[in-house]
PDB file of N, CA and C in Angstrom:
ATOM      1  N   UNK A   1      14.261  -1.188   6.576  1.00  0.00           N
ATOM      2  CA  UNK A   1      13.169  -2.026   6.109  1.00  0.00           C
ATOM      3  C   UNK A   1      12.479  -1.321   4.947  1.00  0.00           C
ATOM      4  N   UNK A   2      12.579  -1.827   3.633  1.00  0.00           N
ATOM      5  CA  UNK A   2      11.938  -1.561   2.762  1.00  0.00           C
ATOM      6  C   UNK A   2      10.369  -2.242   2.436  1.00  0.00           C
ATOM      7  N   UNK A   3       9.928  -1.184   1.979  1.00  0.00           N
ATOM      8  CA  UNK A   3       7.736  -1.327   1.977  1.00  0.00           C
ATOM      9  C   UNK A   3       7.811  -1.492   0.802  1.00  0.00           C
ATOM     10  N   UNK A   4       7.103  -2.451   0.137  1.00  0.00           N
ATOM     11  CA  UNK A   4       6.122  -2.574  -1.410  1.00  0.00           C
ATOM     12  C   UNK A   4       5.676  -0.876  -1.309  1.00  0.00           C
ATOM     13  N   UNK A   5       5.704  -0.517  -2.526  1.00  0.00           N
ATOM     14  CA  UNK A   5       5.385   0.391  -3.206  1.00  0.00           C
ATOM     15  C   UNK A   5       3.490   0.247  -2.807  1.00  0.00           C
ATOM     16  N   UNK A   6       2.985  -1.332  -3.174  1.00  0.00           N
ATOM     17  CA  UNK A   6       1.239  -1.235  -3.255  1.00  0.00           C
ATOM     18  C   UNK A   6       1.673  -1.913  -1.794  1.00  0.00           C
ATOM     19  N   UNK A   7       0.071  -2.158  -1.669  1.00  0.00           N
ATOM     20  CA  UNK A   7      -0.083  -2.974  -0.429  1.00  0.00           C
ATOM     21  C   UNK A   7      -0.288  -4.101  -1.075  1.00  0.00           C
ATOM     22  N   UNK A   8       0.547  -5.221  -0.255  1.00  0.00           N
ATOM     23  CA  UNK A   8       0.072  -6.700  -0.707  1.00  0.00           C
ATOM     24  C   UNK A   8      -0.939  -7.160  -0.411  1.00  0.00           C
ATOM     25  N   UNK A   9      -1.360  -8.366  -0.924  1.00  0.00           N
ATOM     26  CA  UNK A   9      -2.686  -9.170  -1.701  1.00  0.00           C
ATOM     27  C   UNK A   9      -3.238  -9.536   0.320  1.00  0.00           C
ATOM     28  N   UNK A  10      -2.271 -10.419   1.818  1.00  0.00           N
ATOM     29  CA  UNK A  10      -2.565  -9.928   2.299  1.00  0.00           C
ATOM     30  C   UNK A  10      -2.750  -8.896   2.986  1.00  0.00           C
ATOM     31  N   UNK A  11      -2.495  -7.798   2.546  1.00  0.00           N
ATOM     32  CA  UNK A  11      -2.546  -6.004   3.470  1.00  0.00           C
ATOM     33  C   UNK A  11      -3.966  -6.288   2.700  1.00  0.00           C
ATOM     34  N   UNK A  12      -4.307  -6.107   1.472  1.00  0.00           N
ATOM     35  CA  UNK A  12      -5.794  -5.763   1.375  1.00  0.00           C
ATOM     36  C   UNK A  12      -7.267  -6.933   1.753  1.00  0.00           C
ATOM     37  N   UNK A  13      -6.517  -7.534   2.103  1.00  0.00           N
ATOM     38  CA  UNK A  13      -7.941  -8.494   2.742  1.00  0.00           C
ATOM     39  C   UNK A  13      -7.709  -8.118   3.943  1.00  0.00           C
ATOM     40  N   UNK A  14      -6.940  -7.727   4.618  1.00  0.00           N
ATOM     41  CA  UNK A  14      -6.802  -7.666   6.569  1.00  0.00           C
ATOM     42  C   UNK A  14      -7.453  -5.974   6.527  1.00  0.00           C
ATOM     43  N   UNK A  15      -7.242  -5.171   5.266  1.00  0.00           N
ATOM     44  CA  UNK A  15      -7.776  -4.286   5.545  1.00  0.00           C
ATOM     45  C   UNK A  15      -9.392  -4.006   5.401  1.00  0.00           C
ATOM     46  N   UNK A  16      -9.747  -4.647   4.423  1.00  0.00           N
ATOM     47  CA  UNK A  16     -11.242  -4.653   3.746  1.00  0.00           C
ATOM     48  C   UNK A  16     -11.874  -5.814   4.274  1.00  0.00           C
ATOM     49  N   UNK A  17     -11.326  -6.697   4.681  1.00  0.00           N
ATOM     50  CA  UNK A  17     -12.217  -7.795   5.126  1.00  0.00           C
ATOM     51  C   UNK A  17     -12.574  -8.574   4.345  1.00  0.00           C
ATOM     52  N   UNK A  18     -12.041  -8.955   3.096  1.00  0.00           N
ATOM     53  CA  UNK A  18     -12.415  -9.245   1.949  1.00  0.00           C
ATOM     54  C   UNK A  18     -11.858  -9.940   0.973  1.00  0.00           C
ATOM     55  N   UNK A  19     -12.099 -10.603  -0.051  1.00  0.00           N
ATOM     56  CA  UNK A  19     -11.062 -11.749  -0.469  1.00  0.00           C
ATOM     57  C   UNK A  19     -10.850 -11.659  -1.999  1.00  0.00           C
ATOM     58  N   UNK A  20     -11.924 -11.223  -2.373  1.00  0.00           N
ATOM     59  CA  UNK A  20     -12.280 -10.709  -3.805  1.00  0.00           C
ATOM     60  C   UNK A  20     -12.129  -9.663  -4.445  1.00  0.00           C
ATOM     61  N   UNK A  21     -11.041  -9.800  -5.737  1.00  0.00           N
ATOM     62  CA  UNK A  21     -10.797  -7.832  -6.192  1.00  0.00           C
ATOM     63  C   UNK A  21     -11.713  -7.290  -6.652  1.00  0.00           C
ATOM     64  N   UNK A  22     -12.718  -7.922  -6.538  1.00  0.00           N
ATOM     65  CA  UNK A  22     -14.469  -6.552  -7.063  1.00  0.00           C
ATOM     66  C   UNK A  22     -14.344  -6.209  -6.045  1.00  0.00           C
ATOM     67  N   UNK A  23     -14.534  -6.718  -4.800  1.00  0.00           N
ATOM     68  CA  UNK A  23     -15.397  -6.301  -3.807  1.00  0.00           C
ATOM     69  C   UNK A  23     -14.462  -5.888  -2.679  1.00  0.00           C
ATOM     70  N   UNK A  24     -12.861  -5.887  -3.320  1.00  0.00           N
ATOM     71  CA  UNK A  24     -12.213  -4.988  -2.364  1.00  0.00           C
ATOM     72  C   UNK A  24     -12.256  -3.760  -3.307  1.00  0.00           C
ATOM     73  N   UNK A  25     -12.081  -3.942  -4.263  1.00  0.00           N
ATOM     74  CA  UNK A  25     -11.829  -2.796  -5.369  1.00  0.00           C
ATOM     75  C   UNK A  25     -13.587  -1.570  -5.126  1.00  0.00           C
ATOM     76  N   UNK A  26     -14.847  -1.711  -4.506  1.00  0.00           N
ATOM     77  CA  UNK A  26     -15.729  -1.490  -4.495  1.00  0.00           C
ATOM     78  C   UNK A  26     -15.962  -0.501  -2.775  1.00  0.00           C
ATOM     79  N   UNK A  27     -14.594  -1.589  -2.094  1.00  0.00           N
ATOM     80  CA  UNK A  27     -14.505  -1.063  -0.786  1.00  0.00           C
ATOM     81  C   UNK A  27     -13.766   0.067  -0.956  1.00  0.00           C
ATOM     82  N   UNK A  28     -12.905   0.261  -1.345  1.00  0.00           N
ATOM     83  CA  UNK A  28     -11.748   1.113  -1.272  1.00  0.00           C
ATOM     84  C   UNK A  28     -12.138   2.439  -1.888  1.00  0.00           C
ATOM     85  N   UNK A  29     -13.253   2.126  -2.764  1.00  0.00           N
ATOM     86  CA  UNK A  29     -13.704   3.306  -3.711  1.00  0.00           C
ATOM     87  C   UNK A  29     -14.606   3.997  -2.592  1.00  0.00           C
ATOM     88  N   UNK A  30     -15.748   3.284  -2.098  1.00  0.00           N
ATOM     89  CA  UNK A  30     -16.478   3.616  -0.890  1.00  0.00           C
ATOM     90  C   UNK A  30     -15.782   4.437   0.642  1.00  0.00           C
ATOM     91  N   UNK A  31     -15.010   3.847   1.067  1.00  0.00           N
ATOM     92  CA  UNK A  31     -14.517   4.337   2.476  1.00  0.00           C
ATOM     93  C   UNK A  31     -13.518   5.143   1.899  1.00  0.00           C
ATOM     94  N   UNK A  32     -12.253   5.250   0.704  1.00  0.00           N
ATOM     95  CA  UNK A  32     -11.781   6.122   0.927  1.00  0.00           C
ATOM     96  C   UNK A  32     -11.637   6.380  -0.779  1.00  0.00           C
ATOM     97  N   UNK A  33     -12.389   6.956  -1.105  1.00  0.00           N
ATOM     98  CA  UNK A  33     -12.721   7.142  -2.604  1.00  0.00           C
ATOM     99  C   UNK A  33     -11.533   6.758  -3.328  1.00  0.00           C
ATOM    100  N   UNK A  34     -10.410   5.883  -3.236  1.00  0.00           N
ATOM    101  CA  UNK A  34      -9.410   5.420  -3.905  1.00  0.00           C
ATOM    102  C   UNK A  34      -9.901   4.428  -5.000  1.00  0.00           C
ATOM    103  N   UNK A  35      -9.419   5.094  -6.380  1.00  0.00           N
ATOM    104  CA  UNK A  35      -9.628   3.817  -7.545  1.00  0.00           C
ATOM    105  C   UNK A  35      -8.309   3.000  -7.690  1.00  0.00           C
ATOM    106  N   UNK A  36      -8.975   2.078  -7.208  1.00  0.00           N
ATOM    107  CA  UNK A  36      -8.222   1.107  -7.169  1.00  0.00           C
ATOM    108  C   UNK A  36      -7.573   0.483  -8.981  1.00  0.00           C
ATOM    109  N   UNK A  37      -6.093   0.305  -9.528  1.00  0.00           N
ATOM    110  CA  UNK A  37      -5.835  -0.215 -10.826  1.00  0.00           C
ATOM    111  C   UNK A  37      -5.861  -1.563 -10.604  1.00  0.00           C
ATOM    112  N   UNK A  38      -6.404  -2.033 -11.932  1.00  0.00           N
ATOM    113  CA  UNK A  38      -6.165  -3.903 -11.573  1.00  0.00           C
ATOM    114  C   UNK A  38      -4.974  -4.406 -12.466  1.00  0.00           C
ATOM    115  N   UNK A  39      -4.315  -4.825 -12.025  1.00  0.00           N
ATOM    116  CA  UNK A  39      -3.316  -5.889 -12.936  1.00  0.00           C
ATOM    117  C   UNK A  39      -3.571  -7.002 -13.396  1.00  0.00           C
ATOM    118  N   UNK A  40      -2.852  -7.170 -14.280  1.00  0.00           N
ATOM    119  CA  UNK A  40      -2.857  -8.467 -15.581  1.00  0.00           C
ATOM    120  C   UNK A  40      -3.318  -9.479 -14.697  1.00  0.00           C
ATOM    121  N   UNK A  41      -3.611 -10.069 -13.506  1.00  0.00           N
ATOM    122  CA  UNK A  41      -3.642 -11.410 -13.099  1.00  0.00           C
ATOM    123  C   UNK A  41      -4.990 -10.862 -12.462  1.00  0.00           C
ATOM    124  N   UNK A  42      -5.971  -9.855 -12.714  1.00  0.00           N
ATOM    125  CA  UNK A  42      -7.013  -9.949 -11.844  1.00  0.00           C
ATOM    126  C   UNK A  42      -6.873  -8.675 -10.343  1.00  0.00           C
ATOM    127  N   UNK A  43      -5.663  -8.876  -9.477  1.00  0.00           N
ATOM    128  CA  UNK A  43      -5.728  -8.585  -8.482  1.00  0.00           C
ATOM    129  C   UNK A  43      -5.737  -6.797  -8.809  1.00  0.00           C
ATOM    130  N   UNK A  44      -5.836  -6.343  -7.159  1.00  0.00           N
ATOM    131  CA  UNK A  44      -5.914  -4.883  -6.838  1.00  0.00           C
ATOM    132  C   UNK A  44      -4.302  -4.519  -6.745  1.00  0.00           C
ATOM    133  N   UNK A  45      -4.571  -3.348  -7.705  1.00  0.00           N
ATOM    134  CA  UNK A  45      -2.613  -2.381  -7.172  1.00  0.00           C
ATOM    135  C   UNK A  45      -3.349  -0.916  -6.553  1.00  0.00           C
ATOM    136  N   UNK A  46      -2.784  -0.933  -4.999  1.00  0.00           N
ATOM    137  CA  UNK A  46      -3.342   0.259  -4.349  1.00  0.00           C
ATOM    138  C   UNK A  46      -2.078   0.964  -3.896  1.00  0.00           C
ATOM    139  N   UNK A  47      -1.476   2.182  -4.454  1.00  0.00           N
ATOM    140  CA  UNK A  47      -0.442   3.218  -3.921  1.00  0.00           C
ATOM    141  C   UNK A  47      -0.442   2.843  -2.305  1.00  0.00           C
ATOM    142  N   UNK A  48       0.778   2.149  -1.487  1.00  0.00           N
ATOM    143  CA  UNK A  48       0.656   2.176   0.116  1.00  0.00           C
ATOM    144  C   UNK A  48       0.537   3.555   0.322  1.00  0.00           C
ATOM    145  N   UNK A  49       1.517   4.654   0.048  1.00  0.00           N
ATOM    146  CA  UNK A  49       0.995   6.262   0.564  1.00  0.00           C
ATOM    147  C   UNK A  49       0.048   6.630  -0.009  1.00  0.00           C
ATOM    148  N   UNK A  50      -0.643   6.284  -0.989  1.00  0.00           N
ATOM    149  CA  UNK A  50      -2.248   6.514  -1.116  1.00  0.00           C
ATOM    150  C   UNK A  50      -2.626   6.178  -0.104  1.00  0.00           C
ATOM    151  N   UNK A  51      -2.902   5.062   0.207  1.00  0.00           N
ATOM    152  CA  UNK A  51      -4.056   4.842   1.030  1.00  0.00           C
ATOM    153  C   UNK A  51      -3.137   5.410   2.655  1.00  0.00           C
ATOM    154  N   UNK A  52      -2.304   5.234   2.885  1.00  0.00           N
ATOM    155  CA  UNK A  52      -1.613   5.901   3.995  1.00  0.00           C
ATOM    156  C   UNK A  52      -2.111   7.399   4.321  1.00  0.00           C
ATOM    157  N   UNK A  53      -2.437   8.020   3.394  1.00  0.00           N
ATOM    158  CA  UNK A  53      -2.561   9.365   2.985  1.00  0.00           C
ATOM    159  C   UNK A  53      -4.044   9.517   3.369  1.00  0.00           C
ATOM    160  N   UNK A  54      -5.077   8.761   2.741  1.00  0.00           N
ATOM    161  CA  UNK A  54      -6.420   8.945   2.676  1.00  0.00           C
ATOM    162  C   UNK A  54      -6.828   8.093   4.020  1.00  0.00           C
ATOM    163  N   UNK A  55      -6.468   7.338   4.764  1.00  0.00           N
ATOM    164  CA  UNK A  55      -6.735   6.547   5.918  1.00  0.00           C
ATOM    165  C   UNK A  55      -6.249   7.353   7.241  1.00  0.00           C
ATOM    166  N   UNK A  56      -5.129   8.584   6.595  1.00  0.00           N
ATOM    167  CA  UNK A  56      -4.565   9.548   7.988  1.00  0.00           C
ATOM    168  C   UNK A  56      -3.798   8.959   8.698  1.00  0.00           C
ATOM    169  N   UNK A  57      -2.920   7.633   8.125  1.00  0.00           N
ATOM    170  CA  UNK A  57      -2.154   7.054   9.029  1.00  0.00           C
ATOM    171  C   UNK A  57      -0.446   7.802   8.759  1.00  0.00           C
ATOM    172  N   UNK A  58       0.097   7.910   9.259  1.00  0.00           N
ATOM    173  CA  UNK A  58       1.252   7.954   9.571  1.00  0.00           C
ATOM    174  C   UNK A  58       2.429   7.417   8.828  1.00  0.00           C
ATOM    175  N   UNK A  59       3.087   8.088   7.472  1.00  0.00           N
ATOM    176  CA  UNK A  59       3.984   6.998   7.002  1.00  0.00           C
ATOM    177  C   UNK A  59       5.565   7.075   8.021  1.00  0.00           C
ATOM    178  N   UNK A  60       5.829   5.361   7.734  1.00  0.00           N
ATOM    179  CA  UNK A  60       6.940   5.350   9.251  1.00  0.00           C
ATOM    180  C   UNK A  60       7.974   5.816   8.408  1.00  0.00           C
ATOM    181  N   UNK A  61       8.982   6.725   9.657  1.00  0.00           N
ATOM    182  CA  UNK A  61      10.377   7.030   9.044  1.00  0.00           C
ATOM    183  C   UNK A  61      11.484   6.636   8.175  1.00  0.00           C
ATOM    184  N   UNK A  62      12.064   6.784   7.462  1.00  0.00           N
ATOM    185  CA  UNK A  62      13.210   6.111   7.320  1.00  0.00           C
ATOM    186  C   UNK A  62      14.081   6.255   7.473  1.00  0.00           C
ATOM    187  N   UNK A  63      14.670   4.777   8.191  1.00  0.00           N
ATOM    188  CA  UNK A  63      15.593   4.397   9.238  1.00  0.00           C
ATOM    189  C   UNK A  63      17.006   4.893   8.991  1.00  0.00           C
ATOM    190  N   UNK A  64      18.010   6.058   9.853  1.00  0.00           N
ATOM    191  CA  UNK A  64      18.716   6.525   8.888  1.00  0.00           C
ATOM    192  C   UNK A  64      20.173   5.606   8.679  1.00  0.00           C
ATOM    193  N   UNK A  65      20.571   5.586   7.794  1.00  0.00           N
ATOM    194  CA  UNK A  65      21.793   4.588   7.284  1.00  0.00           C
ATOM    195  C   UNK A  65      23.059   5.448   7.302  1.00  0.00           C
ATOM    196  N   UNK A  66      24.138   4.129   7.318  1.00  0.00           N
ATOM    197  CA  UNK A  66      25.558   4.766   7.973  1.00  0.00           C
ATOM    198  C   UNK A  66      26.306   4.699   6.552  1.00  0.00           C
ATOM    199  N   UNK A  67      26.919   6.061   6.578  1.00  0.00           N
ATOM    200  CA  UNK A  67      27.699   6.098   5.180  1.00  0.00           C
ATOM    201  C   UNK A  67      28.854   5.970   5.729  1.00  0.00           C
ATOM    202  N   UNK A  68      29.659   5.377   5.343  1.00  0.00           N
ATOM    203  CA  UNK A  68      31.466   4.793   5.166  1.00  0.00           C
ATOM    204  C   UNK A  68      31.920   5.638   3.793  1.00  0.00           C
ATOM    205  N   UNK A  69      33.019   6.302   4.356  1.00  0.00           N
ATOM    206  CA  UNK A  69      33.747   7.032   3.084  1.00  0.00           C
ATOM    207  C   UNK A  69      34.851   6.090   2.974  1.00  0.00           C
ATOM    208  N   UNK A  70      35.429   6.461   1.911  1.00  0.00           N
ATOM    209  CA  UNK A  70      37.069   5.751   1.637  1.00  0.00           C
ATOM    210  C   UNK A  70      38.054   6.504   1.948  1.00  0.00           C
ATOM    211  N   UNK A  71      37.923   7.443   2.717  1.00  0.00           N
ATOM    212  CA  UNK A  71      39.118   8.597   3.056  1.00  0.00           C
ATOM    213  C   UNK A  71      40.077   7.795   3.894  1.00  0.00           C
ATOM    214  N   UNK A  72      41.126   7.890   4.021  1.00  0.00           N
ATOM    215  CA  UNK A  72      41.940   7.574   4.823  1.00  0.00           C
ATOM    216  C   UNK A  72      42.938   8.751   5.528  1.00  0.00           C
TER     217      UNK A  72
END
């Protein structure tokens, strides 16, 4: 299972409570001093292991994959 690089548009309202990129962008600076970048359309781009990092959560493993050689 591959993760977005940011957290998506909903990851940051379920996290902040919040619907608006001021006022998530205002949260994020507050609880975990992360500056938040904004992109061309308005919205918030937040690093997921940023905030993974600054929230103390746990990034999940990755899942290990089966290599096939061509040896015969």
């Amino acid at each position: 299972m591959n993760e977005p690089i940011t957290l998506t548009r909903e990851e940051l309202e379920d996290i902040t409570g919040l619907k608006q990129a001021a006022a998530q962008e205002r949260w994020f600076r507050l609880h975990y001093g992360i500056q938040a970048e904004r992109r061309a359309d308005g919205s918030l781009s937040v690093p997921r292991r940023l905030y993974y990092q600054k929230a103390g959560i746990q990034q999940p493993k990755a899942e290990p994959q089966l290599r096939f050689s061509n040896a015969s």
